[in-house]
PDB file of N, CA and C in Angstrom:
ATOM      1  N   UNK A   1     128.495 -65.934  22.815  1.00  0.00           N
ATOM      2  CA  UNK A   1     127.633 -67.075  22.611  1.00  0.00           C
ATOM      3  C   UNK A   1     127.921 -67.637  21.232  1.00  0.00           C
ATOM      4  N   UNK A   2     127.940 -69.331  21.337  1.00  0.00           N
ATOM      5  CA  UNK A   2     127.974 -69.508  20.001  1.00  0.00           C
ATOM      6  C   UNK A   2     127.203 -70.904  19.614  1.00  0.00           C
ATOM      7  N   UNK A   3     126.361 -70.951  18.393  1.00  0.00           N
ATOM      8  CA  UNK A   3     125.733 -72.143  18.218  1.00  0.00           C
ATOM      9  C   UNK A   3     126.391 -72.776  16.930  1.00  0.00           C
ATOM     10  N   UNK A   4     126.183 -74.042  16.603  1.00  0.00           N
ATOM     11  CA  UNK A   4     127.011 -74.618  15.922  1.00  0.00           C
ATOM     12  C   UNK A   4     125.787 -75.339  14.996  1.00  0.00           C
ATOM     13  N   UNK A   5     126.046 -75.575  13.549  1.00  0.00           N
ATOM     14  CA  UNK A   5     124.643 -76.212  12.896  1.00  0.00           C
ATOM     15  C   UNK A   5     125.310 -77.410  12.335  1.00  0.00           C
ATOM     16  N   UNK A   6     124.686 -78.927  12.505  1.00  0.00           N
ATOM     17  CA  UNK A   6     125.743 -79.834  12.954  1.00  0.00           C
ATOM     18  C   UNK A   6     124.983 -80.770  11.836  1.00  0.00           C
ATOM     19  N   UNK A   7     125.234 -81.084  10.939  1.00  0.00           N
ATOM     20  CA  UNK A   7     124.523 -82.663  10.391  1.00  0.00           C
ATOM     21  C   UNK A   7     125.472 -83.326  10.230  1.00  0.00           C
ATOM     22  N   UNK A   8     125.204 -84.854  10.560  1.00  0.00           N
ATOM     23  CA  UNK A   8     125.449 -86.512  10.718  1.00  0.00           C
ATOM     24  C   UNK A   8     126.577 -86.001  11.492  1.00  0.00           C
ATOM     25  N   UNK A   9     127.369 -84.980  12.471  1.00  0.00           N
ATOM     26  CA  UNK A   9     128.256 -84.803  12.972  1.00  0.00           C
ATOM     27  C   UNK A   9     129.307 -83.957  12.073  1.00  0.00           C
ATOM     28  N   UNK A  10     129.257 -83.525  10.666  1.00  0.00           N
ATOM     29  CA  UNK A  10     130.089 -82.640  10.466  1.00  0.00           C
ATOM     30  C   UNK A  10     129.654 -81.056  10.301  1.00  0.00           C
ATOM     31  N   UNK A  11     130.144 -80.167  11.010  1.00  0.00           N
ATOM     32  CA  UNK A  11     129.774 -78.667  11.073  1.00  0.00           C
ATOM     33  C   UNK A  11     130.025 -78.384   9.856  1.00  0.00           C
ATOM     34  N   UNK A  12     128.755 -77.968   9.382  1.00  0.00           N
ATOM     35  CA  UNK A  12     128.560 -77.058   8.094  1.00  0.00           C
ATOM     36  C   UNK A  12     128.414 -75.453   8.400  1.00  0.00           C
ATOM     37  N   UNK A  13     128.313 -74.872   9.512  1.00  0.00           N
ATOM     38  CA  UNK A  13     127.803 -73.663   9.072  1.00  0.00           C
ATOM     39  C   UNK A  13     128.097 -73.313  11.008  1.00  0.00           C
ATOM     40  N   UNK A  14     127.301 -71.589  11.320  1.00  0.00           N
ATOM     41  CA  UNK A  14     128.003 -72.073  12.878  1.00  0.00           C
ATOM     42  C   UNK A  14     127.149 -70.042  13.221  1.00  0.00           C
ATOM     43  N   UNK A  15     126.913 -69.614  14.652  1.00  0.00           N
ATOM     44  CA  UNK A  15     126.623 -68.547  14.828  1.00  0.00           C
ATOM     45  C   UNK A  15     127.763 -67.844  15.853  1.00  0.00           C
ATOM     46  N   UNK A  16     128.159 -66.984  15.917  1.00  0.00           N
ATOM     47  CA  UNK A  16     128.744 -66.428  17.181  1.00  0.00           C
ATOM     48  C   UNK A  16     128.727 -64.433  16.905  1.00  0.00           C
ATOM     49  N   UNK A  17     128.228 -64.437  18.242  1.00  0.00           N
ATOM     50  CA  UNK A  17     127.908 -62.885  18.722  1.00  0.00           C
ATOM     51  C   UNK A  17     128.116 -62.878  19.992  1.00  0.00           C
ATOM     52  N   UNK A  18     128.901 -61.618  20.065  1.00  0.00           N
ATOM     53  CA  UNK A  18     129.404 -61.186  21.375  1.00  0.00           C
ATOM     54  C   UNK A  18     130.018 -59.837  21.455  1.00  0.00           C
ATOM     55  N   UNK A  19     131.319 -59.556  21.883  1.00  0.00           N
ATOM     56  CA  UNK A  19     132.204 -58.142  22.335  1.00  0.00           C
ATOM     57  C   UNK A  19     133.558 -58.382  20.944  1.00  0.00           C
ATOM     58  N   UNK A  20     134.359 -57.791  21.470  1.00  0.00           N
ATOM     59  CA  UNK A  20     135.396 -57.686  20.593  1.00  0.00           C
ATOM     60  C   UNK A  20     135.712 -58.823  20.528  1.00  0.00           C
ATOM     61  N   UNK A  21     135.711 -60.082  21.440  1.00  0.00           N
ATOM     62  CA  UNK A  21     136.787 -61.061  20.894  1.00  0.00           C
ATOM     63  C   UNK A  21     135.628 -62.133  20.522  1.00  0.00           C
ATOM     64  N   UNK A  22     134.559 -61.538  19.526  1.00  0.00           N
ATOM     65  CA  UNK A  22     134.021 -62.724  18.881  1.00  0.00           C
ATOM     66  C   UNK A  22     134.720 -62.913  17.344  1.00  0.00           C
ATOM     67  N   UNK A  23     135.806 -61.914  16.648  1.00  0.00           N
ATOM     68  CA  UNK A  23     136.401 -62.464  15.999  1.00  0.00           C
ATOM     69  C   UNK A  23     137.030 -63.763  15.963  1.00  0.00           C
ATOM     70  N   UNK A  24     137.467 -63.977  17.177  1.00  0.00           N
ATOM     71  CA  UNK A  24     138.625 -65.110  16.941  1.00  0.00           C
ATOM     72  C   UNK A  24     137.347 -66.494  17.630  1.00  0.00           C
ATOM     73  N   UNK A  25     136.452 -66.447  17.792  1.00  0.00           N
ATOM     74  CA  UNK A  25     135.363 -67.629  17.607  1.00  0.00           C
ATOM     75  C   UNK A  25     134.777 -67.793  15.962  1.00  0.00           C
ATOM     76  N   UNK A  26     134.472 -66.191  15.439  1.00  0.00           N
ATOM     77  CA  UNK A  26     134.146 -66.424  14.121  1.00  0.00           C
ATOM     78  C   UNK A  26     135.717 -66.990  13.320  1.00  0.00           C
ATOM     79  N   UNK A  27     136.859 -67.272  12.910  1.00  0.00           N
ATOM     80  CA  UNK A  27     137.849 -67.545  12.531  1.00  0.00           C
ATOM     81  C   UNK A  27     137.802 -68.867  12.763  1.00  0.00           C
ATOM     82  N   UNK A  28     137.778 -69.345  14.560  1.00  0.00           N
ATOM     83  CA  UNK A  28     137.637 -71.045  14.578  1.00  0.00           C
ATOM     84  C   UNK A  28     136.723 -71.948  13.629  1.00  0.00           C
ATOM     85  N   UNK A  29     135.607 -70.827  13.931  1.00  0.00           N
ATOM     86  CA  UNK A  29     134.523 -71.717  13.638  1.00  0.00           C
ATOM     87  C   UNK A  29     134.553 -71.730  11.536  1.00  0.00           C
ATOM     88  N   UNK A  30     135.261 -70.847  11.350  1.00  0.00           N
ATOM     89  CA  UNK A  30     135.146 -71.005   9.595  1.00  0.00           C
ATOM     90  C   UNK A  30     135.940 -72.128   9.323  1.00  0.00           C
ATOM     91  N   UNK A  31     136.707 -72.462  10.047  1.00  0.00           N
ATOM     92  CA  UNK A  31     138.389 -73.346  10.158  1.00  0.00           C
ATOM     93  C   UNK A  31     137.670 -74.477   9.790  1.00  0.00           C
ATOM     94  N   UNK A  32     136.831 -74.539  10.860  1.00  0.00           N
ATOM     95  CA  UNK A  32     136.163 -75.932  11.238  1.00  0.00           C
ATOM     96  C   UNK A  32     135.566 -76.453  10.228  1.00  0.00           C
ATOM     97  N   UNK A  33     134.665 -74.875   9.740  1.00  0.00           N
ATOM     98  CA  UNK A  33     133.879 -75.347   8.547  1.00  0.00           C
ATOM     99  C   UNK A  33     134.713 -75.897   7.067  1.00  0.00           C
ATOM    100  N   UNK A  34     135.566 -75.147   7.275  1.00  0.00           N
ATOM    101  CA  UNK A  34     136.590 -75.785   5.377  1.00  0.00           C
ATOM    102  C   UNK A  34     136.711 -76.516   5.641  1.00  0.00           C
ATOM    103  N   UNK A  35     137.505 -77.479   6.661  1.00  0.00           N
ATOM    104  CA  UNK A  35     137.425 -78.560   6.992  1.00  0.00           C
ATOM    105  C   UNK A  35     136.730 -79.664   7.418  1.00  0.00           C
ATOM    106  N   UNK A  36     135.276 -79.657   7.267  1.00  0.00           N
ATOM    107  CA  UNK A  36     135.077 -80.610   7.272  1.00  0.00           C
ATOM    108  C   UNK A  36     135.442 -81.319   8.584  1.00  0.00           C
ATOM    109  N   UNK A  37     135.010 -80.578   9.805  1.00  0.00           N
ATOM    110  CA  UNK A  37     135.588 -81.369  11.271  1.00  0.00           C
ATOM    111  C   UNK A  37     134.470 -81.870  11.222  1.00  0.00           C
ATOM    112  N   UNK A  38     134.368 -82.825  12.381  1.00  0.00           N
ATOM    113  CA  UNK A  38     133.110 -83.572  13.063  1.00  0.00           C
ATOM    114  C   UNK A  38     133.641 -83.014  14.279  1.00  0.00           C
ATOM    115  N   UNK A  39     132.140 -82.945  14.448  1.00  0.00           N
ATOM    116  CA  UNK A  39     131.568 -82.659  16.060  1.00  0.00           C
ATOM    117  C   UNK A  39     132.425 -83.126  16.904  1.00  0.00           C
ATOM    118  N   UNK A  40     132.973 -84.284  17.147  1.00  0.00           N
ATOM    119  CA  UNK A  40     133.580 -84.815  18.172  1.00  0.00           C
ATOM    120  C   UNK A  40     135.082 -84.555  18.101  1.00  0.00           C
ATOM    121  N   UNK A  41     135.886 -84.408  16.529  1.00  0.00           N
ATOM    122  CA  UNK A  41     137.115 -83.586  16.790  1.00  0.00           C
ATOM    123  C   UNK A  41     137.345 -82.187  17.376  1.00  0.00           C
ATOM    124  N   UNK A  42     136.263 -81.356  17.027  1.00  0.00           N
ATOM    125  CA  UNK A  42     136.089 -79.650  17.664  1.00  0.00           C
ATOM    126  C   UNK A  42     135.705 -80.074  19.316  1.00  0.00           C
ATOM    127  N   UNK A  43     135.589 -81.190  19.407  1.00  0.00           N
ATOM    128  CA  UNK A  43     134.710 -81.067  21.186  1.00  0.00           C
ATOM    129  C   UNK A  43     136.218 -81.678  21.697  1.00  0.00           C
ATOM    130  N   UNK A  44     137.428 -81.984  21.320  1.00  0.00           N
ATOM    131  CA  UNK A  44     138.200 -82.492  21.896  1.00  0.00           C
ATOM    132  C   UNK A  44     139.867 -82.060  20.822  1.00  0.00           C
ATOM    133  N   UNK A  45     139.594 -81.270  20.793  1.00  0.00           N
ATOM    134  CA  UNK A  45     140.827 -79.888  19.893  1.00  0.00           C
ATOM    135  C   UNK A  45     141.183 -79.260  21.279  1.00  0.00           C
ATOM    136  N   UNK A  46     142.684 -79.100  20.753  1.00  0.00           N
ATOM    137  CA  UNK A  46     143.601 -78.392  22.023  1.00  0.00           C
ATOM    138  C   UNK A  46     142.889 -77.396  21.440  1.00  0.00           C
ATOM    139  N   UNK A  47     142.521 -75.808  21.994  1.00  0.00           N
ATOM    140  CA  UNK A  47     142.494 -74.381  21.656  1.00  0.00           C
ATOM    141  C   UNK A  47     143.484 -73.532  22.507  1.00  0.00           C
ATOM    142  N   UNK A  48     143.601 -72.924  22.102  1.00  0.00           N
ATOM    143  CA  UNK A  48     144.819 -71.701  23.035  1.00  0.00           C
ATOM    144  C   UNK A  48     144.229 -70.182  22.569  1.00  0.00           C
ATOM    145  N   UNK A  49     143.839 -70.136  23.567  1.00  0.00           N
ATOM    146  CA  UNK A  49     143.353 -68.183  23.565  1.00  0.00           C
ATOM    147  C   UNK A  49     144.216 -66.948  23.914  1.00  0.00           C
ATOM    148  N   UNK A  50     143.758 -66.178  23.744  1.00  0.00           N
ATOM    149  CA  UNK A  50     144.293 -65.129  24.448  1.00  0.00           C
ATOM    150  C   UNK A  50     143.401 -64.080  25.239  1.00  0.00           C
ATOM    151  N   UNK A  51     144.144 -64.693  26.487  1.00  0.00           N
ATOM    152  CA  UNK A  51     143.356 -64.607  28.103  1.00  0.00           C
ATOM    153  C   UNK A  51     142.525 -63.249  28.217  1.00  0.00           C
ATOM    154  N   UNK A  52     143.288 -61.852  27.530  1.00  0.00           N
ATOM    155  CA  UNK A  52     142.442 -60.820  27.452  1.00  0.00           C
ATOM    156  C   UNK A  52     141.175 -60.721  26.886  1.00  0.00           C
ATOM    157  N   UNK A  53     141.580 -61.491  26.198  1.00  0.00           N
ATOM    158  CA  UNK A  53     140.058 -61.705  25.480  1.00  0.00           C
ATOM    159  C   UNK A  53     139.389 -62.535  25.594  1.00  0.00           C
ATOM    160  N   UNK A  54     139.357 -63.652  25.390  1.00  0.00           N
ATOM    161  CA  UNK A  54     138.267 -64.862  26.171  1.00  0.00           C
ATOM    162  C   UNK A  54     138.167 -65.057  27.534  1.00  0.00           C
ATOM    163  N   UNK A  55     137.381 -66.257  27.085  1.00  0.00           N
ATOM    164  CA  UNK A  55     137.216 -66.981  28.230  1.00  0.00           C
ATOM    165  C   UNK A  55     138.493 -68.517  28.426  1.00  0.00           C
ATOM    166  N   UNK A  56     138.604 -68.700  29.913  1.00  0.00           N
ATOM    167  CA  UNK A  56     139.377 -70.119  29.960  1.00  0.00           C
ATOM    168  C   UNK A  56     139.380 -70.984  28.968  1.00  0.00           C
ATOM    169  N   UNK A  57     140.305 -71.572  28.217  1.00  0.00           N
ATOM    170  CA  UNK A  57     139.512 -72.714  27.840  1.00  0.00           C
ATOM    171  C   UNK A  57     138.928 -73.971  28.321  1.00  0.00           C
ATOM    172  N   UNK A  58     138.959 -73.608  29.565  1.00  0.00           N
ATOM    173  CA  UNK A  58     138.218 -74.974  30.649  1.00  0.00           C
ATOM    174  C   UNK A  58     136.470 -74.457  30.519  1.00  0.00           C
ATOM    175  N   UNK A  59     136.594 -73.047  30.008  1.00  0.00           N
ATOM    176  CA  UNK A  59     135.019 -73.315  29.820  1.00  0.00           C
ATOM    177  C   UNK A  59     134.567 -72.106  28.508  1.00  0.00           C
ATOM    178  N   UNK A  60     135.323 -72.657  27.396  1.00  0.00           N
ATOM    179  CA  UNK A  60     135.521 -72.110  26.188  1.00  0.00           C
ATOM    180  C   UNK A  60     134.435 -72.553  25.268  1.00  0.00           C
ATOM    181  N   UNK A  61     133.575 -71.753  24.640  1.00  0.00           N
ATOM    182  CA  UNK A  61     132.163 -71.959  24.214  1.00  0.00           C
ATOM    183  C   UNK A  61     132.009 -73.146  22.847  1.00  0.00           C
ATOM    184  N   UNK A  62     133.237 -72.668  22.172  1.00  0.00           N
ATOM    185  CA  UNK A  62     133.146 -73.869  21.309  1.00  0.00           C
ATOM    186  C   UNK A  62     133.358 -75.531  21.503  1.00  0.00           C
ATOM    187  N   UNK A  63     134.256 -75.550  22.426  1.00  0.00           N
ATOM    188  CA  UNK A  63     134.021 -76.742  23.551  1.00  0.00           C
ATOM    189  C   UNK A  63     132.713 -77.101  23.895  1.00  0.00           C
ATOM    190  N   UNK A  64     132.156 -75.727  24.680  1.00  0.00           N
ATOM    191  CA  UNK A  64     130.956 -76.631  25.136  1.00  0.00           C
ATOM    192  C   UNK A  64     129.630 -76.483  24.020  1.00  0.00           C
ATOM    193  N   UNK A  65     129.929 -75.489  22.715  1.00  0.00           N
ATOM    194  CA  UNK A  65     128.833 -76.467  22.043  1.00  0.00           C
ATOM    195  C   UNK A  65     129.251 -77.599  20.914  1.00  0.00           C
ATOM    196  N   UNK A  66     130.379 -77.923  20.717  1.00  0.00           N
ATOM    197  CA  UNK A  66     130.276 -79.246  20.237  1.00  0.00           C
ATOM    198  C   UNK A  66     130.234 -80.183  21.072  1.00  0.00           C
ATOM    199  N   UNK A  67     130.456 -80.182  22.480  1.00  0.00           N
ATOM    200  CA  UNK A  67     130.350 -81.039  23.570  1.00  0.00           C
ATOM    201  C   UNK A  67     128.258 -81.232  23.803  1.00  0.00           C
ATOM    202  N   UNK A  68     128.101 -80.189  23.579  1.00  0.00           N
ATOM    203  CA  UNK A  68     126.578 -80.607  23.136  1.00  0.00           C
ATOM    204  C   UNK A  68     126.228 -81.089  21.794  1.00  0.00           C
ATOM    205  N   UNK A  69     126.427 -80.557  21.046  1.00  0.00           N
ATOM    206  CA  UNK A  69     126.391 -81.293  19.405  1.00  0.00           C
ATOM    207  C   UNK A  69     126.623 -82.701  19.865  1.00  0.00           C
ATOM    208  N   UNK A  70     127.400 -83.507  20.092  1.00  0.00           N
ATOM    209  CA  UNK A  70     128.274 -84.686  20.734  1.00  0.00           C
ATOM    210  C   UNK A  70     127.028 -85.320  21.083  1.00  0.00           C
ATOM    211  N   UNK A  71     126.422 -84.652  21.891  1.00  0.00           N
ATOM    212  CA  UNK A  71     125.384 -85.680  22.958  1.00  0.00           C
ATOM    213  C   UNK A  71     124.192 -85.721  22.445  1.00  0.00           C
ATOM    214  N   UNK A  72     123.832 -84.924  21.628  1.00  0.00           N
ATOM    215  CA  UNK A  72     122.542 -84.524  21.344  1.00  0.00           C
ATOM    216  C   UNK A  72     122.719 -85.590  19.766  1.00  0.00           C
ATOM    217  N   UNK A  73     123.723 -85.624  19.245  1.00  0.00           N
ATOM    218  CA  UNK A  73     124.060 -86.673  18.310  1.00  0.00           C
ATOM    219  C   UNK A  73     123.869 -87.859  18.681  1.00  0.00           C
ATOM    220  N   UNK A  74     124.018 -88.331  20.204  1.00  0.00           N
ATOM    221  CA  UNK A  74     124.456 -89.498  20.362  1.00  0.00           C
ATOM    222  C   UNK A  74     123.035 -90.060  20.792  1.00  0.00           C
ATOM    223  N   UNK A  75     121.831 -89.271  21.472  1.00  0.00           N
ATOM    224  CA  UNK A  75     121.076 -90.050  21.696  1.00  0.00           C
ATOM    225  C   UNK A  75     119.748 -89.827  21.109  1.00  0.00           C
TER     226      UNK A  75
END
């Protein structure tokens, strides 16, 4: 699971807990943070996993919470 803490659209800060492969969500999500992404570049970033350990990325968590960040921004 992972939540994302989002103002005017750029991720400042971010949660993820899970099994062994919540390292490599905690790693994205620091990425995101030095940089200064917006919400809508992380909701539409190629990612590439490794299949033993995640999930698809057709339904890859950081996808779908900046894909909520996204909407919840928008209206």
């Amino acid at each position: 699971m992972m939540k994302c803490l989002i103002l005017t659209g750029v991720i400042v800060g971010g949660q993820a807990y899970g099994g062994a492969a919540v390292g490599e969500l905690i790693n994205l999500l620091a990425a995101t943070v030095q940089h200064k992404m917006l919400a809508d570049e992380l909701e539409t970033m190629q990612v590439g996993t490794q299949p033993a350990l995640t999930a698809s990325p057709i339904a890859y968590q950081v996808t779908n919470a900046a894909e909520d960040a996204v909407l919840k921004l928008r209206s």
